[in-house]
Each structure stands twice: as C-alpha cells, then as structure tokens.
N, C-alpha and C. Protein backbone atom coordinates (compact mmCIF):
# COMPACT_ATOMS: atom_id res chain seq x y z
N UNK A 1 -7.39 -1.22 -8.75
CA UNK A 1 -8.59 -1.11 -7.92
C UNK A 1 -9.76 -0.80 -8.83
N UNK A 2 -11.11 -1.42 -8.16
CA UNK A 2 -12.36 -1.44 -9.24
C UNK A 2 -12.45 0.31 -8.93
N UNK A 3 -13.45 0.46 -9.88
CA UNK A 3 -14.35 1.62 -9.56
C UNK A 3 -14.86 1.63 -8.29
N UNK A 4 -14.37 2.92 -8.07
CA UNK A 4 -15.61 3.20 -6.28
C UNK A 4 -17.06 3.74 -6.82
N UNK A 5 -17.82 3.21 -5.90
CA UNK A 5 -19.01 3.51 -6.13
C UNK A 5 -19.67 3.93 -4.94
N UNK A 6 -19.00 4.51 -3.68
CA UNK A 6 -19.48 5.38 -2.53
C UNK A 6 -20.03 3.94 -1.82
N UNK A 7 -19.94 2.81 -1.85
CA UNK A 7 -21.18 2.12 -0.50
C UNK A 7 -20.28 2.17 0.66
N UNK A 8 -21.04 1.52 1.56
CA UNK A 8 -20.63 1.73 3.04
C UNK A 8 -20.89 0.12 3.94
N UNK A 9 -20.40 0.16 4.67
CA UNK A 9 -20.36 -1.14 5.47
C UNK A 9 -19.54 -1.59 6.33
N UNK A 10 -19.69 -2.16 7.24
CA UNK A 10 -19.01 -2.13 8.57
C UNK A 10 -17.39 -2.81 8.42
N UNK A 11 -16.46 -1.99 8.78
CA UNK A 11 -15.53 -2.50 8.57
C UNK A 11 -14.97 -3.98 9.35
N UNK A 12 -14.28 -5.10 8.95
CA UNK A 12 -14.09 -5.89 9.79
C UNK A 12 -12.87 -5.82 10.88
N UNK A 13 -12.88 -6.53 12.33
CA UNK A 13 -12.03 -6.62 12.70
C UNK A 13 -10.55 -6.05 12.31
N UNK A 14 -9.88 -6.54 11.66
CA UNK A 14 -8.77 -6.48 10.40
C UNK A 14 -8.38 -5.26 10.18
N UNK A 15 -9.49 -4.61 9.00
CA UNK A 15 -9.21 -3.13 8.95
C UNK A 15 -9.72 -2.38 9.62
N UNK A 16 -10.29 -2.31 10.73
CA UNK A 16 -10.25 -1.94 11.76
C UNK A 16 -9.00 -1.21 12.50
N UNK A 17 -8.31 -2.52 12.93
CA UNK A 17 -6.44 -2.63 13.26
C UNK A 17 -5.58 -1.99 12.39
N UNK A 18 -5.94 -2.12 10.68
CA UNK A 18 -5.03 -1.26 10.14
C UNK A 18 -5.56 0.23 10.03
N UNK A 19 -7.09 0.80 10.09
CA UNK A 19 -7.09 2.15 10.66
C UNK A 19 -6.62 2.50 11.54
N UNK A 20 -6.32 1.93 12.31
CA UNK A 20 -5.88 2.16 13.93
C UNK A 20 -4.43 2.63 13.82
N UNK A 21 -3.80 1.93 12.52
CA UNK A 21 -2.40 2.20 12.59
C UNK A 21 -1.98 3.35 12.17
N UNK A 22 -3.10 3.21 10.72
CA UNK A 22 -3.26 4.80 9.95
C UNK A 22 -3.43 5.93 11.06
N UNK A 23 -4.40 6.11 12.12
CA UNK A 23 -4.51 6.66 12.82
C UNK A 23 -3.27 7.08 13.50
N UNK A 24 -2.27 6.33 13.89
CA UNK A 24 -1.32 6.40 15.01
C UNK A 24 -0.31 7.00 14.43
N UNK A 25 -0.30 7.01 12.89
CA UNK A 25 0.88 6.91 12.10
C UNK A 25 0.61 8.50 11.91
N UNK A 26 -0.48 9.04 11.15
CA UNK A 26 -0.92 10.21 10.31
C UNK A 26 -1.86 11.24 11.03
N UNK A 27 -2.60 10.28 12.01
CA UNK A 27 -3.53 11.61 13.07
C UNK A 27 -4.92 10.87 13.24
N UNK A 28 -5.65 11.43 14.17
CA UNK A 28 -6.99 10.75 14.22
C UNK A 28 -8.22 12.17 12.70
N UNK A 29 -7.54 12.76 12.22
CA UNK A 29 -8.26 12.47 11.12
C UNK A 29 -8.55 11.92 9.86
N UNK A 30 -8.10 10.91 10.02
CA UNK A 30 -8.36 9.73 9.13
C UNK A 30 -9.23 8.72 10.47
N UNK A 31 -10.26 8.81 9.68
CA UNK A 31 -11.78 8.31 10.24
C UNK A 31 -12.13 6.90 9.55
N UNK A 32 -13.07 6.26 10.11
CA UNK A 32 -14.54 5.35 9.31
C UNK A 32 -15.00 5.81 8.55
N UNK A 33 -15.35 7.46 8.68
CA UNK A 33 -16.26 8.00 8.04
C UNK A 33 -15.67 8.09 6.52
N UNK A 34 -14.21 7.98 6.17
CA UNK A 34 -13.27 8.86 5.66
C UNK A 34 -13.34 6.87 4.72
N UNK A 35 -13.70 6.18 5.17
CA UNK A 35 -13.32 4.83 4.39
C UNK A 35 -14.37 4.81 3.20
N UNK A 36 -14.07 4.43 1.93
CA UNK A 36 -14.81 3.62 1.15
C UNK A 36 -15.30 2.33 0.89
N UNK A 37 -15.88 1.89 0.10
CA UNK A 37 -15.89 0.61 -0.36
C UNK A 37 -16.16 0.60 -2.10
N UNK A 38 -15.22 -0.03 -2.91
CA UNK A 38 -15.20 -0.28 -4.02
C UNK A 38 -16.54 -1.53 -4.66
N UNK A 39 -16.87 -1.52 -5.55
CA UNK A 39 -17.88 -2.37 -6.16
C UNK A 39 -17.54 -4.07 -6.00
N UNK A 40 -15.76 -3.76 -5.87
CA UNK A 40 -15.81 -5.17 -5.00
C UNK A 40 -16.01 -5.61 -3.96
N UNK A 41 -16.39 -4.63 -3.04
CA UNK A 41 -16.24 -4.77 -1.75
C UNK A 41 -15.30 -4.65 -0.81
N UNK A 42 -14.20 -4.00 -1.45
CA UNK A 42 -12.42 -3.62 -0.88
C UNK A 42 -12.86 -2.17 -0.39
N UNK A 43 -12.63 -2.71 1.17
CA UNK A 43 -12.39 -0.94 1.80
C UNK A 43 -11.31 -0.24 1.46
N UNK A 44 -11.52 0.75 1.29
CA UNK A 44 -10.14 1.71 1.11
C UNK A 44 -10.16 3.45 1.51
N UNK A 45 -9.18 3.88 2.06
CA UNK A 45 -8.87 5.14 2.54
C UNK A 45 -7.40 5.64 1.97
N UNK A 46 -7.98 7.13 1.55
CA UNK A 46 -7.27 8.12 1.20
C UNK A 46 -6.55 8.89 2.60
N UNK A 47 -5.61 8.30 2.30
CA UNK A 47 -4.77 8.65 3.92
C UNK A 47 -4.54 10.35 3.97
N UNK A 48 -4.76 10.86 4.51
CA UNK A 48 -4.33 12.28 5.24
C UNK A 48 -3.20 12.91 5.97
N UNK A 49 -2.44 13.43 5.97
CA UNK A 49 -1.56 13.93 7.08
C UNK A 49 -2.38 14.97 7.62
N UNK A 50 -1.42 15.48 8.90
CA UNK A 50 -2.40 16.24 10.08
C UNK A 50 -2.61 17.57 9.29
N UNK A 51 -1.73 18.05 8.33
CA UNK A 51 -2.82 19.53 7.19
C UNK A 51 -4.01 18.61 6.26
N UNK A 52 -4.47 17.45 6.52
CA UNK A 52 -5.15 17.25 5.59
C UNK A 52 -4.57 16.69 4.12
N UNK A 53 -3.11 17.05 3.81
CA UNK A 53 -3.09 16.63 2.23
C UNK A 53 -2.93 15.26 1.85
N UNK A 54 -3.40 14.64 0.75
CA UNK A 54 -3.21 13.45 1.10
C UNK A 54 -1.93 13.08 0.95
N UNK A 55 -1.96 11.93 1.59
CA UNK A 55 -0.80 11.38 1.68
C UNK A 55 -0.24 9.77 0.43
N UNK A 56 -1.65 9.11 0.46
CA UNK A 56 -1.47 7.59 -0.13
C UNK A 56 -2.99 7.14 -0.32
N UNK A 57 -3.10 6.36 -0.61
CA UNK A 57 -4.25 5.17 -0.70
C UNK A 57 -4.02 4.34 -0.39
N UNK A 58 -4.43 3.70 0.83
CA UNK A 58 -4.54 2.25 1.64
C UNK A 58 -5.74 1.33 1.10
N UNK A 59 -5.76 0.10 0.79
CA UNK A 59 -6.62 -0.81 0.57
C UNK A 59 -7.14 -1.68 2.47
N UNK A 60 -7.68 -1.01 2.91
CA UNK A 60 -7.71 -2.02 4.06
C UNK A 60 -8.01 -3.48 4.31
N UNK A 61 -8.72 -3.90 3.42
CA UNK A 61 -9.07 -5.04 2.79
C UNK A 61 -7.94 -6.10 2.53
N UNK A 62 -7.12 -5.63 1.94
CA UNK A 62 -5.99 -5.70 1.42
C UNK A 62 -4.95 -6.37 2.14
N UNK A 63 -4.75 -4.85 2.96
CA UNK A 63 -3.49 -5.49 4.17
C UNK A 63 -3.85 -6.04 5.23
N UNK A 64 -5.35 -6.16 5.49
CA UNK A 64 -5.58 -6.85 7.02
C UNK A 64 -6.10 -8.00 6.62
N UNK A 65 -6.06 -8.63 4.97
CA UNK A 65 -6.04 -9.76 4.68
C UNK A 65 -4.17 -9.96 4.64
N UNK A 66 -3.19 -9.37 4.06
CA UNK A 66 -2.17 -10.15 4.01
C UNK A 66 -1.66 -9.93 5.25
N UNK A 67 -1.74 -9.25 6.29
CA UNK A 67 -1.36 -9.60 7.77
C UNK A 67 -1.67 -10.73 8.29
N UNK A 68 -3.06 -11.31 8.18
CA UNK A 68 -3.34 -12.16 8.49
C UNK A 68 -2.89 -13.74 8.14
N UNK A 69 -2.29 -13.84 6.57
CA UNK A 69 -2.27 -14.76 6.22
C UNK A 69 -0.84 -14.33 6.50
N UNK A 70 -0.20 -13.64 7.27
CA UNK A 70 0.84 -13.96 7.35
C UNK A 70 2.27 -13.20 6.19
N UNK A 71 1.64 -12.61 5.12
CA UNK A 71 2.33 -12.10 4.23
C UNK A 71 3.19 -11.30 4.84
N UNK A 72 2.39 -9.85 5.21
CA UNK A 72 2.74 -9.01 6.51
C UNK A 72 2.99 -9.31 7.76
N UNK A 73 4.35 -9.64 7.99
CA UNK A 73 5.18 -10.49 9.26
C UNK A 73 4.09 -9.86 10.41
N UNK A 74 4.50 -8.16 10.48
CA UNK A 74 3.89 -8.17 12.08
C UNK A 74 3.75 -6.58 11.83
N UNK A 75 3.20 -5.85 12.88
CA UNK A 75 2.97 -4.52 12.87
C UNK A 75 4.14 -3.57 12.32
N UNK A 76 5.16 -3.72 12.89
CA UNK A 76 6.22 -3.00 12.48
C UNK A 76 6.34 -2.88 10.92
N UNK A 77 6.23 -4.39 10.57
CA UNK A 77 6.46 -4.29 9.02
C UNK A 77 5.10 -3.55 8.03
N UNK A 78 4.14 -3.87 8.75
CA UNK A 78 2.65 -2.79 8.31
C UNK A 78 2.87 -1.48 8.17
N UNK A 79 3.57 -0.84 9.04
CA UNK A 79 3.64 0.40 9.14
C UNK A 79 4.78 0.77 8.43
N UNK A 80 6.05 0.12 8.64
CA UNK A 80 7.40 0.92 8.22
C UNK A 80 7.08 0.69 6.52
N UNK A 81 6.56 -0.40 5.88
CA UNK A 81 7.15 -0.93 4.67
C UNK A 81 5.33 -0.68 3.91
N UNK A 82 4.29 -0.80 4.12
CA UNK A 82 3.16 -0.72 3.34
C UNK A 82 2.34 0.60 3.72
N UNK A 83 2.89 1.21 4.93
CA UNK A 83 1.92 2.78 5.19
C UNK A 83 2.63 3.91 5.46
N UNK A 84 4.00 3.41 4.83
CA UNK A 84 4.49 4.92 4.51
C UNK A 84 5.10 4.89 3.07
N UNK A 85 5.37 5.93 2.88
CA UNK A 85 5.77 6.28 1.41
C UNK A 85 7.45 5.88 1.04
C-alpha cells in the first residue's frame, strides 16, 4: 500500500457494502469517518473490535473491486476468508 496522505472522498457504492460488513462483523465503530484514502486513491480502514483494538487493515477499494469482478464468490466468502484473521 502507497503512503497515506489523510484525503477524503466519498466512498463508492462497493465499499460502502464492504463497511457494512466490517460493521456487522466488528461493531458500528468502525465508521466513514474512520476510512482513509491513500495517494492512490485506495480507501482503506483500520478495523476495530468493540474495545477498540485494532484488529486488521482492510483495503476497501480492493475487495469491493474483487467482489465485483467476481474474484470474491459472494458475501460469505468476504467475510469468512478476507475480514477475518
């Protein structure tokens, strides 16, 4: 992953769905607010469990591009095999 450089920008559709999962998986504090964006333009979040510690680094960018193309069969496999440890 590039250097982060703090910008901000609306997340798409996509990772959207995979916050949503993060959310469902780890707690609703893992936020938007809580997302980055790298100098490439790759969102990414420092996942949390419900004390806060982290847990991982998600590329959202990432996986709600290979969900889409199909890499990532289907939700189940998002969650069991790329957003947990």
């Amino acid at each position: 992953m590039t250097q982060q450089n703090n910008q901000r920008r609306a997340l798409t559709s996509g990772e959207q769905d995979v916050l949503r999962h993060i959310q469902e998986l780890y707690g609703p504090q893992n936020t938007d607010a809580d997302v980055s964006v790298d100098a490439s333009g790759n969102a990414f979040i420092f996942i949390k469990d419900c004390a806060n510690s982290p847990v991982m680094v998600a590329v959202l960018t990432n996986l709600s591009k290979w969900y889409a193309d199909g890499l990532i069969k289907s939700a189940d496999d998002l969650r069991q095999y790329w957003l947990t440890r």
